[in-house]
PDB file of N, CA and C in Angstrom:
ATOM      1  N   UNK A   1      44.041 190.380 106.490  1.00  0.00           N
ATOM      2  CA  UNK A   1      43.996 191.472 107.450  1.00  0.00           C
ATOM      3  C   UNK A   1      42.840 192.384 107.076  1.00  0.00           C
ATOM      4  N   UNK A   2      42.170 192.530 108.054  1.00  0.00           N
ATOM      5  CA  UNK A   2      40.922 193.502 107.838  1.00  0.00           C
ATOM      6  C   UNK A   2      41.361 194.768 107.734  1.00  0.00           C
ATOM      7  N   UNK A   3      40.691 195.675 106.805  1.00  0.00           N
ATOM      8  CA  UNK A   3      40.721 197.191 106.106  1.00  0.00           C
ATOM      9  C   UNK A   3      41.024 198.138 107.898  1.00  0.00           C
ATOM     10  N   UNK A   4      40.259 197.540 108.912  1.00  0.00           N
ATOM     11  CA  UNK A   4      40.425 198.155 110.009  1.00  0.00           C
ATOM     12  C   UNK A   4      41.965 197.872 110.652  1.00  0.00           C
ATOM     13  N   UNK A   5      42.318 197.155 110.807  1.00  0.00           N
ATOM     14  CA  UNK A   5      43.306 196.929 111.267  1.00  0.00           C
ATOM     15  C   UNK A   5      44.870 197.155 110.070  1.00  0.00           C
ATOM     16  N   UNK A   6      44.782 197.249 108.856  1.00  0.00           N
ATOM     17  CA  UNK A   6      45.397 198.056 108.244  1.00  0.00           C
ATOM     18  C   UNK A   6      45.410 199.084 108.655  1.00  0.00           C
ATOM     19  N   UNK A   7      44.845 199.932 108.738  1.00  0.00           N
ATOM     20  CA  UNK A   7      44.596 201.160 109.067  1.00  0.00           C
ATOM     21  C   UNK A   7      45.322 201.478 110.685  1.00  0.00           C
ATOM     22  N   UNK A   8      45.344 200.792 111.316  1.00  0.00           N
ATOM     23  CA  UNK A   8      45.436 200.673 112.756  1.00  0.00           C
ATOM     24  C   UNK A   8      46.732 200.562 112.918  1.00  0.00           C
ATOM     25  N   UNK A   9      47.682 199.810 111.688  1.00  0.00           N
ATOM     26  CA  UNK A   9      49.073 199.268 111.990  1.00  0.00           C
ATOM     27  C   UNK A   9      49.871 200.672 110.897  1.00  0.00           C
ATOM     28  N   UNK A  10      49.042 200.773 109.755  1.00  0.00           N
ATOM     29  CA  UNK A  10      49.852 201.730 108.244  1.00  0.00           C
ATOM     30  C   UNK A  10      50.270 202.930 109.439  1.00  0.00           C
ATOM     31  N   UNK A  11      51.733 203.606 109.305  1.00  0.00           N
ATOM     32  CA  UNK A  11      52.004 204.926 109.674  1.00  0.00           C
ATOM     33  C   UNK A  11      52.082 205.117 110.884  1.00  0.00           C
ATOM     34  N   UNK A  12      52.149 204.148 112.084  1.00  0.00           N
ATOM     35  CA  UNK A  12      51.829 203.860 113.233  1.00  0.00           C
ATOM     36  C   UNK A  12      53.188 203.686 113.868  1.00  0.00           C
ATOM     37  N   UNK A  13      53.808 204.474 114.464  1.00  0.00           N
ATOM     38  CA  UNK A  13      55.424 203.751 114.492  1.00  0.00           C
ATOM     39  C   UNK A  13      55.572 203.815 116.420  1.00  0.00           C
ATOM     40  N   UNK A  14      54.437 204.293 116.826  1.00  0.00           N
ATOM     41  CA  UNK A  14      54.362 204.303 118.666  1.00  0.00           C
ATOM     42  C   UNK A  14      53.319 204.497 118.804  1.00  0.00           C
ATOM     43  N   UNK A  15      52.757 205.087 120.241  1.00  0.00           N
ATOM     44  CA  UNK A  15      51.902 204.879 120.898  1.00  0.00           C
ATOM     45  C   UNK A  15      50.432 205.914 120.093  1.00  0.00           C
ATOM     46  N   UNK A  16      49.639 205.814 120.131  1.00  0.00           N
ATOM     47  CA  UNK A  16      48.499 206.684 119.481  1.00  0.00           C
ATOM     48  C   UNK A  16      48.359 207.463 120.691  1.00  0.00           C
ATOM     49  N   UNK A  17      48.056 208.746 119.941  1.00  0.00           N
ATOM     50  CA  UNK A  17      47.622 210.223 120.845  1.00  0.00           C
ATOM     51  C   UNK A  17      46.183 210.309 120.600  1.00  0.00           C
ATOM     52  N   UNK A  18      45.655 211.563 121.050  1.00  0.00           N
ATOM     53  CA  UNK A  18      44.581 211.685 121.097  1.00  0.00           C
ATOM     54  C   UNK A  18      44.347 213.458 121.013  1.00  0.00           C
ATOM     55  N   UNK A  19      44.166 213.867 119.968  1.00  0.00           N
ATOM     56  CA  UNK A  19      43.687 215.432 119.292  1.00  0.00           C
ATOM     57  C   UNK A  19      42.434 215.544 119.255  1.00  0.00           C
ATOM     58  N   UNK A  20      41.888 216.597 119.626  1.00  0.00           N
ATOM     59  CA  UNK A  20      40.771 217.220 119.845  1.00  0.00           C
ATOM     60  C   UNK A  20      40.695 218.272 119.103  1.00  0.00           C
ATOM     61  N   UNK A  21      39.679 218.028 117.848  1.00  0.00           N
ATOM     62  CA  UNK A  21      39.249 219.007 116.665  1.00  0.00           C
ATOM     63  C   UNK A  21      38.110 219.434 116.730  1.00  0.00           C
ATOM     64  N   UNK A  22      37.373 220.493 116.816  1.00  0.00           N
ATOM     65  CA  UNK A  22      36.157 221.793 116.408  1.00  0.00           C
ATOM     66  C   UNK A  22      36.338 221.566 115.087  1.00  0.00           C
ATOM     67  N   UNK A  23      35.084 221.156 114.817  1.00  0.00           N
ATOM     68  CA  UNK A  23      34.350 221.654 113.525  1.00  0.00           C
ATOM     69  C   UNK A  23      32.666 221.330 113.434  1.00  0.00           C
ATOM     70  N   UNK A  24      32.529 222.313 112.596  1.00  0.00           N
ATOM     71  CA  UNK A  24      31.349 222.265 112.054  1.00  0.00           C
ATOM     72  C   UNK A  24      30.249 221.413 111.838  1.00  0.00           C
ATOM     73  N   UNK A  25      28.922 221.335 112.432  1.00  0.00           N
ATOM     74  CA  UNK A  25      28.118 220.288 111.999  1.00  0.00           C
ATOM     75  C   UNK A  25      27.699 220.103 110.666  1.00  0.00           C
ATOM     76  N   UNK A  26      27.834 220.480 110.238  1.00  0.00           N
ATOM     77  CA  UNK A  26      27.859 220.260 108.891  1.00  0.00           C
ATOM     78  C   UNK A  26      28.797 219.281 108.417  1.00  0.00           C
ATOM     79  N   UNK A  27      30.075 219.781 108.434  1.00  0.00           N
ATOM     80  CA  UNK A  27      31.629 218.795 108.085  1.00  0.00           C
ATOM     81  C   UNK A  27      31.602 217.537 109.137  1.00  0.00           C
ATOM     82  N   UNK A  28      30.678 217.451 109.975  1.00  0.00           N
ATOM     83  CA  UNK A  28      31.080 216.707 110.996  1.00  0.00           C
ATOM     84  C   UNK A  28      30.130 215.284 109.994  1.00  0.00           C
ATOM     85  N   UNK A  29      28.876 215.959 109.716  1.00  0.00           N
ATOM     86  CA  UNK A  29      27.578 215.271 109.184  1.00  0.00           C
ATOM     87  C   UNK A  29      28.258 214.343 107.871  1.00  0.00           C
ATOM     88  N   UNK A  30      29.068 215.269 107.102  1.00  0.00           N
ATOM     89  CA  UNK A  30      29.816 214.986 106.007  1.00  0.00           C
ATOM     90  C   UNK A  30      30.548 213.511 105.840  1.00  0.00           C
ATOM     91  N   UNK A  31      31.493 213.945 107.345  1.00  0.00           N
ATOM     92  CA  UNK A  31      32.751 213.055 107.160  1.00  0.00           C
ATOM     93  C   UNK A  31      31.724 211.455 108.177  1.00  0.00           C
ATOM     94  N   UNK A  32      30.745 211.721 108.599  1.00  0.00           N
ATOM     95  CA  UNK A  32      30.005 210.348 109.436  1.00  0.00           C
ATOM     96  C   UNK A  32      29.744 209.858 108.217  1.00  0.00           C
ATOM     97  N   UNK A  33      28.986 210.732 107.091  1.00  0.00           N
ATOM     98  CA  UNK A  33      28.128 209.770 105.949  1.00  0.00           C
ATOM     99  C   UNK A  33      29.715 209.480 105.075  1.00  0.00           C
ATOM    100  N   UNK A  34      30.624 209.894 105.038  1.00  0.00           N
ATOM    101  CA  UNK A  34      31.830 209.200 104.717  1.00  0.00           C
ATOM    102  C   UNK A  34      31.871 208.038 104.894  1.00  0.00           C
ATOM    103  N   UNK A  35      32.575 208.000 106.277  1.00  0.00           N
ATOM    104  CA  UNK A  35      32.438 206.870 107.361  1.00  0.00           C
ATOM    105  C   UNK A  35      31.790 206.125 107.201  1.00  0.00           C
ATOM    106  N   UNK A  36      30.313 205.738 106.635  1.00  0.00           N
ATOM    107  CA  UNK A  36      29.411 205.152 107.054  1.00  0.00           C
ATOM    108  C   UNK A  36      29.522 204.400 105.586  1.00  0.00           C
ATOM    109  N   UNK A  37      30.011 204.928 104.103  1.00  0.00           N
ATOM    110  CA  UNK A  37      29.915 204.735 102.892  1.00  0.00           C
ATOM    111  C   UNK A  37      31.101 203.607 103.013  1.00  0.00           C
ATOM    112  N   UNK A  38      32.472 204.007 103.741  1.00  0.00           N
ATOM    113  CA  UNK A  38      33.313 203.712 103.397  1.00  0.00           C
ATOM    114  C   UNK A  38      33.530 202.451 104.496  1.00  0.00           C
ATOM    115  N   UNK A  39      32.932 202.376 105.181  1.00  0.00           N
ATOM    116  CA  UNK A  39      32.774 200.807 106.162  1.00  0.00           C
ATOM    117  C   UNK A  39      33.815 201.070 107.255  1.00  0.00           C
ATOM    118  N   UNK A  40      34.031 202.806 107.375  1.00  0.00           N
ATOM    119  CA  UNK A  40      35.350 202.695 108.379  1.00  0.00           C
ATOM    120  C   UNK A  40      34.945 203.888 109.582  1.00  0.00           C
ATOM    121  N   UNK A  41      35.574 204.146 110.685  1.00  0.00           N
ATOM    122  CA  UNK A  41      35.318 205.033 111.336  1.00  0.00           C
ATOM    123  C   UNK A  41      35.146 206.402 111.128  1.00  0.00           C
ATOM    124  N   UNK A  42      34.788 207.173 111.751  1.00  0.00           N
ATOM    125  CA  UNK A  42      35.256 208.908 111.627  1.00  0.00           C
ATOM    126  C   UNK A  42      36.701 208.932 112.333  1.00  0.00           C
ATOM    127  N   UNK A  43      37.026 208.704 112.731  1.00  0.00           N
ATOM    128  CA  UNK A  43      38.434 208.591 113.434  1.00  0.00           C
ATOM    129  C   UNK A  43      39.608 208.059 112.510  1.00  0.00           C
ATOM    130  N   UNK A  44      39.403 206.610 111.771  1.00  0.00           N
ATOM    131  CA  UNK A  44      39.705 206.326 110.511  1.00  0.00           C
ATOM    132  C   UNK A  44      39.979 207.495 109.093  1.00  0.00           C
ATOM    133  N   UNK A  45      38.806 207.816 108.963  1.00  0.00           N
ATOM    134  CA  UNK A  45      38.530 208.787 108.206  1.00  0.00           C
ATOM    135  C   UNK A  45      39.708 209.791 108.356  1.00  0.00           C
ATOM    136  N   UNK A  46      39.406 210.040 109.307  1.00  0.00           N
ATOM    137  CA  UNK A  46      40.253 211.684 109.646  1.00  0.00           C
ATOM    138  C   UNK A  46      41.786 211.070 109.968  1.00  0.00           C
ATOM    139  N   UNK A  47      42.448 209.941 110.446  1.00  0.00           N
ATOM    140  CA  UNK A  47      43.765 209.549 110.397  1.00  0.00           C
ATOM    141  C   UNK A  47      44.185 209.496 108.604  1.00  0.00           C
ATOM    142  N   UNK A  48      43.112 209.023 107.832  1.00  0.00           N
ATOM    143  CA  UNK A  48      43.647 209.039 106.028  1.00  0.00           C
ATOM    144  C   UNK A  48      43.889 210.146 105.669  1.00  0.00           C
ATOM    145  N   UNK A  49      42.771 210.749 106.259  1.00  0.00           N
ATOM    146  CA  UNK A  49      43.185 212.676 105.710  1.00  0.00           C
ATOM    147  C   UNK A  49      44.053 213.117 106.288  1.00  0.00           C
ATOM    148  N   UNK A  50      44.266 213.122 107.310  1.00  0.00           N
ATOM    149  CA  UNK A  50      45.319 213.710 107.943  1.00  0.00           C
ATOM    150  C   UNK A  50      46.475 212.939 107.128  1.00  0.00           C
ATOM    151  N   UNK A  51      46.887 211.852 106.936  1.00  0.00           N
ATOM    152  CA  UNK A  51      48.045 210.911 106.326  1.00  0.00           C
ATOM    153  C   UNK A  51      48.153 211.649 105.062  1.00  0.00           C
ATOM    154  N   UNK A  52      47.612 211.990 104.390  1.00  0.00           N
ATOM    155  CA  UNK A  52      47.290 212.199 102.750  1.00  0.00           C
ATOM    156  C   UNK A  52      47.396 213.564 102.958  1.00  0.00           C
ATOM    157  N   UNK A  53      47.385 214.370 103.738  1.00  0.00           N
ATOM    158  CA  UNK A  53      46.822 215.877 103.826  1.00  0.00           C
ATOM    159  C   UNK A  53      48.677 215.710 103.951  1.00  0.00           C
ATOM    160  N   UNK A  54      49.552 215.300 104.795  1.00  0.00           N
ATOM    161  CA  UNK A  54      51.013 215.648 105.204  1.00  0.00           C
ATOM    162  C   UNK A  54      52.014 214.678 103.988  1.00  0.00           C
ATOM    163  N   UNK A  55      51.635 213.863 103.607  1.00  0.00           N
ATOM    164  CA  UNK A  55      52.239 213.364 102.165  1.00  0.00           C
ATOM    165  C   UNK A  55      52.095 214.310 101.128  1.00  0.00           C
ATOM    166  N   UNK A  56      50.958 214.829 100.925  1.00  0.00           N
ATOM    167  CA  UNK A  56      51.131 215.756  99.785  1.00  0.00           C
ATOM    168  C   UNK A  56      51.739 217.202 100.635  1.00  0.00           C
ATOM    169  N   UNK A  57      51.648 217.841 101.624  1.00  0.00           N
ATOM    170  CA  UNK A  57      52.701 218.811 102.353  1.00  0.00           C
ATOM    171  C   UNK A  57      54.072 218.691 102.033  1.00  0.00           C
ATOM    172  N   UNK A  58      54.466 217.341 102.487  1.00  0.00           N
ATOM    173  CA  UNK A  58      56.036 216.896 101.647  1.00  0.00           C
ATOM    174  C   UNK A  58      56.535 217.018 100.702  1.00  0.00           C
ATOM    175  N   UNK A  59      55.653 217.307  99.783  1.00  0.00           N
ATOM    176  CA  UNK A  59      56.278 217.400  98.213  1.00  0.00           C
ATOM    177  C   UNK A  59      56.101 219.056  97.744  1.00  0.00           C
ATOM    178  N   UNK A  60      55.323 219.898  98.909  1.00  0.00           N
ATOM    179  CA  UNK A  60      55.243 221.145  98.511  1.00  0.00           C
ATOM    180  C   UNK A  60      56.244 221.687  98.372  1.00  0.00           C
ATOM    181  N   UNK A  61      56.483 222.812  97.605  1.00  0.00           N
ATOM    182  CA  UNK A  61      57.739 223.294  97.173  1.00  0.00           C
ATOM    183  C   UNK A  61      58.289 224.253  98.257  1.00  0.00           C
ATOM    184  N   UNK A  62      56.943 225.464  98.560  1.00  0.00           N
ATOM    185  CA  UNK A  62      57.197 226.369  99.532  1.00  0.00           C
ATOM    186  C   UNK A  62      57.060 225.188 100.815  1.00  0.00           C
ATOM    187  N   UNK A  63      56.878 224.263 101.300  1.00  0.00           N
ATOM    188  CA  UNK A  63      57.108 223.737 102.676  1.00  0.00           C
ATOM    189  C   UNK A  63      58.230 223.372 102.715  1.00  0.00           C
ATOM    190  N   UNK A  64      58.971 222.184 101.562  1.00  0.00           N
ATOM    191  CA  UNK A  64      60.137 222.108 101.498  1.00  0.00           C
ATOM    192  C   UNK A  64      61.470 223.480 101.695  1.00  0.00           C
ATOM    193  N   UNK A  65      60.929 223.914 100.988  1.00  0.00           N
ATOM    194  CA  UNK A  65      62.138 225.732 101.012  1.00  0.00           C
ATOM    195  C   UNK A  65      61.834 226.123 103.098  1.00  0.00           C
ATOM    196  N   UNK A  66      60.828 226.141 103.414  1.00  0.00           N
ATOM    197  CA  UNK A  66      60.707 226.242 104.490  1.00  0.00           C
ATOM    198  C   UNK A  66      61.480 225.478 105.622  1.00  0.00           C
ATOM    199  N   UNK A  67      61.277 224.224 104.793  1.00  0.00           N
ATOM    200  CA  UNK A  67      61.854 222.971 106.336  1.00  0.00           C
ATOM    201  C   UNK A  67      63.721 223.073 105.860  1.00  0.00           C
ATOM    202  N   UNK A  68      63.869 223.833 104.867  1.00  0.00           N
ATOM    203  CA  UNK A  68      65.296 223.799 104.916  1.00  0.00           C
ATOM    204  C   UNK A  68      66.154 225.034 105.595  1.00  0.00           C
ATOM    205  N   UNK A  69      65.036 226.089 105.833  1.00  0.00           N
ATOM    206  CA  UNK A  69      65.522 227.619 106.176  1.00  0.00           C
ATOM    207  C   UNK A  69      65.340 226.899 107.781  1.00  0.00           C
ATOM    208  N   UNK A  70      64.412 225.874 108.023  1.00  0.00           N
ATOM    209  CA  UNK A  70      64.629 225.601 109.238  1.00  0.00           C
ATOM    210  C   UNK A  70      65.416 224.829 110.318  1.00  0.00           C
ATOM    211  N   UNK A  71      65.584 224.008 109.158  1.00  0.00           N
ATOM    212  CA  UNK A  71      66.982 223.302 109.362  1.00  0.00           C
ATOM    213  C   UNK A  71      68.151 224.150 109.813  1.00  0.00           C
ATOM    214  N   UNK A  72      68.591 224.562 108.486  1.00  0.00           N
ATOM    215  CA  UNK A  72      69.908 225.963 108.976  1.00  0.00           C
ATOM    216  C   UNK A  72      70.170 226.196 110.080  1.00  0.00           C
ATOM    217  N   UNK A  73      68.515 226.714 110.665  1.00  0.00           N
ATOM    218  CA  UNK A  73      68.401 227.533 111.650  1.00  0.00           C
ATOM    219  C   UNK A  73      68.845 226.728 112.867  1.00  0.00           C
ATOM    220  N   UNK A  74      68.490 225.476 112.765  1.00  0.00           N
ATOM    221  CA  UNK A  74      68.697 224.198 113.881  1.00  0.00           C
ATOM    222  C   UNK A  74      70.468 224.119 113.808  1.00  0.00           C
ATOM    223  N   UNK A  75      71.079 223.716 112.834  1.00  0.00           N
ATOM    224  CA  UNK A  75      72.373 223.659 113.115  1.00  0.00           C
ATOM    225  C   UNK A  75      73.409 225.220 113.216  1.00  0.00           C
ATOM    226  N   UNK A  76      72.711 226.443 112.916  1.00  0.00           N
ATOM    227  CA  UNK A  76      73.557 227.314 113.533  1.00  0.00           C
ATOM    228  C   UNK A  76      73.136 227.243 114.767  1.00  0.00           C
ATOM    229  N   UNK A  77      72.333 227.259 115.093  1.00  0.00           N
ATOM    230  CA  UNK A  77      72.210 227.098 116.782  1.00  0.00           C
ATOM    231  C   UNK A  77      72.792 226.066 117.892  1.00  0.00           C
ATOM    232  N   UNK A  78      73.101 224.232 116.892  1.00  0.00           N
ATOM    233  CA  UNK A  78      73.819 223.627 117.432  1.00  0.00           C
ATOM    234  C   UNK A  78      75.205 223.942 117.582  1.00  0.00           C
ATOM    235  N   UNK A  79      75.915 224.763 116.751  1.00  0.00           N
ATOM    236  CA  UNK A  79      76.774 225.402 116.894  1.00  0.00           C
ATOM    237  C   UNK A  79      77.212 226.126 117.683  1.00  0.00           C
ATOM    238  N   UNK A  80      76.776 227.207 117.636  1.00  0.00           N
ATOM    239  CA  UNK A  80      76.712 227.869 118.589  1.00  0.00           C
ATOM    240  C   UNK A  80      76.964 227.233 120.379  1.00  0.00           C
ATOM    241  N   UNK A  81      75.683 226.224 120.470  1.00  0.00           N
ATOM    242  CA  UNK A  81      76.173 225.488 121.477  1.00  0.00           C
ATOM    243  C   UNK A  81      77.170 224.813 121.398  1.00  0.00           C
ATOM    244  N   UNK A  82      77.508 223.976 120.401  1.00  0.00           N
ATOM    245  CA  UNK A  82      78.921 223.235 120.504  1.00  0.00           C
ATOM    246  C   UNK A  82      80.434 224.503 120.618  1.00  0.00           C
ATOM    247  N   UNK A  83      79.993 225.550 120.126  1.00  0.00           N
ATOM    248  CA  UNK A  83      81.193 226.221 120.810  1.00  0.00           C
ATOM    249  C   UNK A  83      81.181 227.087 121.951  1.00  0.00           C
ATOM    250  N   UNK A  84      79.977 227.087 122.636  1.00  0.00           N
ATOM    251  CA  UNK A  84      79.806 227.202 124.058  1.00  0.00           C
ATOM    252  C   UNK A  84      80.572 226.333 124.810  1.00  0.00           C
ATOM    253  N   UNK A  85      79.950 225.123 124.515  1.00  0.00           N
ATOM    254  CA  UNK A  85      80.479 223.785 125.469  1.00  0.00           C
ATOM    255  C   UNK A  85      82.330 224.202 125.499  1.00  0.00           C
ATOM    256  N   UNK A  86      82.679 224.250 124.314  1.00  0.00           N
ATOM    257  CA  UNK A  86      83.894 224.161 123.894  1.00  0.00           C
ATOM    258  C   UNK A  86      84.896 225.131 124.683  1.00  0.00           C
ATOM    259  N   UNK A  87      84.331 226.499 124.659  1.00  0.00           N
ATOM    260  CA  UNK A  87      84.775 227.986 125.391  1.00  0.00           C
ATOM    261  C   UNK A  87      85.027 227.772 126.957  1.00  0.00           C
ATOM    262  N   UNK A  88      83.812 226.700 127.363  1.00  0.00           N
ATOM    263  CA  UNK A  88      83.482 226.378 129.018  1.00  0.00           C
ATOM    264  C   UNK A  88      84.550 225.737 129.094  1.00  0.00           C
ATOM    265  N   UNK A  89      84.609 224.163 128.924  1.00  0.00           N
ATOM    266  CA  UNK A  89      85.162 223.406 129.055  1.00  0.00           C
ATOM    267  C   UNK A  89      86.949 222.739 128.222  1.00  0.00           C
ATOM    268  N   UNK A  90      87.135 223.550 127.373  1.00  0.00           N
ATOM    269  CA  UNK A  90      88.145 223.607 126.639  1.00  0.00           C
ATOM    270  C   UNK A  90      89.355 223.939 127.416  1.00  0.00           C
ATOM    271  N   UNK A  91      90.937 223.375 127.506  1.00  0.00           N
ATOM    272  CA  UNK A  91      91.719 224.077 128.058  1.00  0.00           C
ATOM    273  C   UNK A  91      92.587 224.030 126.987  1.00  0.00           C
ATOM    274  N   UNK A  92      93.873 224.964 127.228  1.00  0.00           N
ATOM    275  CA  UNK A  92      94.565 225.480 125.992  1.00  0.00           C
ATOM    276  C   UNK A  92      94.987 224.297 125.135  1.00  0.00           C
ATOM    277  N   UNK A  93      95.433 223.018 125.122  1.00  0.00           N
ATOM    278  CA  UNK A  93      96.008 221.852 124.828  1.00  0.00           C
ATOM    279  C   UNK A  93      94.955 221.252 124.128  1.00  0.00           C
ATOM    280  N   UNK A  94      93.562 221.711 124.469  1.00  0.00           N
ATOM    281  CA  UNK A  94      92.639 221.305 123.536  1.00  0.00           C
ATOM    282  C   UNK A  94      91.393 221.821 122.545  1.00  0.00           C
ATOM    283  N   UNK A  95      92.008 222.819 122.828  1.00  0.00           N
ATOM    284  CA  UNK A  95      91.139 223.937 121.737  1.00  0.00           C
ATOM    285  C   UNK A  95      91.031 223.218 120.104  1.00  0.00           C
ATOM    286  N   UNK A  96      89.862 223.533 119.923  1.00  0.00           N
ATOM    287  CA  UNK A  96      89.523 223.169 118.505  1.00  0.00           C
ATOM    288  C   UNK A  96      89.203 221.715 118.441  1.00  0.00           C
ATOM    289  N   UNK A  97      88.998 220.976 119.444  1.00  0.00           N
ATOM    290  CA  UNK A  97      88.835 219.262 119.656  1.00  0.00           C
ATOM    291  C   UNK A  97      87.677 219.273 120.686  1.00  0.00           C
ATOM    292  N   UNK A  98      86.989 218.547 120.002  1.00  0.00           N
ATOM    293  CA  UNK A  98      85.320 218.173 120.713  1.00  0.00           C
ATOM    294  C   UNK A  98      85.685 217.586 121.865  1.00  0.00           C
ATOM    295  N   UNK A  99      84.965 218.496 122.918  1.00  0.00           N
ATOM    296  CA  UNK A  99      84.740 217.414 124.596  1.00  0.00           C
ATOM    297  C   UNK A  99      84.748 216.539 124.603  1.00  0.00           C
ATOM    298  N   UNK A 100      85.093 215.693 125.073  1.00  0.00           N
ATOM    299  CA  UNK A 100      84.796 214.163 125.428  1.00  0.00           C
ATOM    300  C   UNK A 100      84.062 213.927 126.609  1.00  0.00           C
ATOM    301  N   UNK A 101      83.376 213.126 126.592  1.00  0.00           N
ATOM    302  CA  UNK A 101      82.643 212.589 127.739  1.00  0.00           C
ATOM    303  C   UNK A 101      83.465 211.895 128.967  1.00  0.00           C
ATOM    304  N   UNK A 102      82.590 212.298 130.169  1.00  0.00           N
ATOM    305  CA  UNK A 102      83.449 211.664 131.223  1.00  0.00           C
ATOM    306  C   UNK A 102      83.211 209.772 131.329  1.00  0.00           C
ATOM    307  N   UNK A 103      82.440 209.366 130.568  1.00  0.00           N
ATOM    308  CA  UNK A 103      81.827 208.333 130.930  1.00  0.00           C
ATOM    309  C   UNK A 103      81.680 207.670 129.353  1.00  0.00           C
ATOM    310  N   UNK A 104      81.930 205.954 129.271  1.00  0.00           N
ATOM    311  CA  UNK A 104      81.502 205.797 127.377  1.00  0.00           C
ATOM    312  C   UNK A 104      83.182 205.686 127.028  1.00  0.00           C
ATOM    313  N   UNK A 105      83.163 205.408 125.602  1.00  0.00           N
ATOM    314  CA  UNK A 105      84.226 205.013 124.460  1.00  0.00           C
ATOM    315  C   UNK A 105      85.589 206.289 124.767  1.00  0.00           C
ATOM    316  N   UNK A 106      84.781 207.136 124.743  1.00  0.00           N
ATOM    317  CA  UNK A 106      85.903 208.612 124.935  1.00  0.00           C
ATOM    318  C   UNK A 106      86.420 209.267 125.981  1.00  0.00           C
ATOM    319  N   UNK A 107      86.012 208.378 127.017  1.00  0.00           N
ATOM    320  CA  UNK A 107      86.208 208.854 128.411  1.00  0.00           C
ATOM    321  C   UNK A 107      87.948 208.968 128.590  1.00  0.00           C
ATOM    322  N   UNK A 108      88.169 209.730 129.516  1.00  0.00           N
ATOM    323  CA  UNK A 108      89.974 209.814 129.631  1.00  0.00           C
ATOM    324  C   UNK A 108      89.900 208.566 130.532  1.00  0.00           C
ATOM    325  N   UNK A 109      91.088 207.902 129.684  1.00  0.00           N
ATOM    326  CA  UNK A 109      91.508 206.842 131.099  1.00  0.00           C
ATOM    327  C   UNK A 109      92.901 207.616 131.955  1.00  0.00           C
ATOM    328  N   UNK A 110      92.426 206.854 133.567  1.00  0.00           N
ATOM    329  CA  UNK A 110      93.013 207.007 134.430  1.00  0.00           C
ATOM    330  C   UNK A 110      94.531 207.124 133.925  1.00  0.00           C
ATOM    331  N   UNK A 111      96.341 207.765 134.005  1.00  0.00           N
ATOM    332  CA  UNK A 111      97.155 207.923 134.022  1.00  0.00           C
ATOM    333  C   UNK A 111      98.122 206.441 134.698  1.00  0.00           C
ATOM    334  N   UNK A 112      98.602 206.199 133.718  1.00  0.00           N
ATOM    335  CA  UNK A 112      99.120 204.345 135.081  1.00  0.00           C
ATOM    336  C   UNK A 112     100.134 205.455 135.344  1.00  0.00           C
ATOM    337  N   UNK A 113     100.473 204.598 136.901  1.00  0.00           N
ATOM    338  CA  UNK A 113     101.629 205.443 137.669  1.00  0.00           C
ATOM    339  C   UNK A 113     103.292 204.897 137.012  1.00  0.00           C
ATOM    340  N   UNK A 114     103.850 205.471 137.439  1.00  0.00           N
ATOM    341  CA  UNK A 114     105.572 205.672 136.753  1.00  0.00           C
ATOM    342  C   UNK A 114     105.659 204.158 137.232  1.00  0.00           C
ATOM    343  N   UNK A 115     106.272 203.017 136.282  1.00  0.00           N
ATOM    344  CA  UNK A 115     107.414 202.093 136.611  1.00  0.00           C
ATOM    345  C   UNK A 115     108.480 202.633 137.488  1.00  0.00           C
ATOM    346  N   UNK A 116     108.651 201.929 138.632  1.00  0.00           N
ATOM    347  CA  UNK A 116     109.557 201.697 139.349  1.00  0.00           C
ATOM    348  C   UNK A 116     110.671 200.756 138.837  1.00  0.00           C
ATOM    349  N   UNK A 117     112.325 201.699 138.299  1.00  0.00           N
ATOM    350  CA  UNK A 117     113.328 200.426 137.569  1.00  0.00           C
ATOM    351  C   UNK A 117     113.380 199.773 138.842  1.00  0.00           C
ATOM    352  N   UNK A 118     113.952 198.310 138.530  1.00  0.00           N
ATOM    353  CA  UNK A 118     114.197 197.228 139.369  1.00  0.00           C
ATOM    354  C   UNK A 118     115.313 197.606 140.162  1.00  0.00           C
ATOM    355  N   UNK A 119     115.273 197.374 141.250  1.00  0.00           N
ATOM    356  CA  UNK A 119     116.886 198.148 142.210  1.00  0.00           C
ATOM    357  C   UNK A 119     117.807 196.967 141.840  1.00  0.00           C
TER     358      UNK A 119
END
């Protein structure tokens, strides 16, 4: 497998976007004679850095402490909605028990009607 097409498949898990970066002719001049050393694109280039720039982000201490205050923040808020839903749609017989869907595994089935005893 060619160095290009590594590159093309590593970290790739859907469709490729397309970002539009300003910078400097200078940095621009930089990262071509990169490119040009390293037998790979500027586009290349800047997908490694970018890859390498958010791998080492991951292991930061203050980003980590961050993505967890943000987390929190995500499940008090799912909360919150789940006891919205709950307040709306809840009737007394089922307070404190998650909605069920009308449709799917949890759906209420229909009531069968009363047996008729045999006359």
């Amino acid at each position: 497998m060619s160095e290009q097409s590594k590159l093309a498949t590593a970290g790739s898990t859907g469709q490729l976007r397309t970002l539009a970066v300003r910078i400097t002719e200078e940095l621009r001049a930089q990262l071509d004679i990169i490119a040009q050393l390293t037998g790979r694109t500027a586009t290349e280039e800047i997908r490694l850095a970018l890859e390498h720039w958010i791998d080492k982000s991951k292991a930061d201490p203050a980003v980590l402490k961050k993505a967890a205050a943000v987390r929190a923040e995500i499940e008090r808020d799912a909360q919150t909605r789940r006891n919205a839903i709950e307040a709306i749609f809840a009737t007394e017989g089922t307070k404190g028990q998650a909605p069920t869907s009308s449709t799917g595994a949890g759906a209420a089935r229909p009531a069968k009607p009363p047996s008729t005893p045999p006359a």
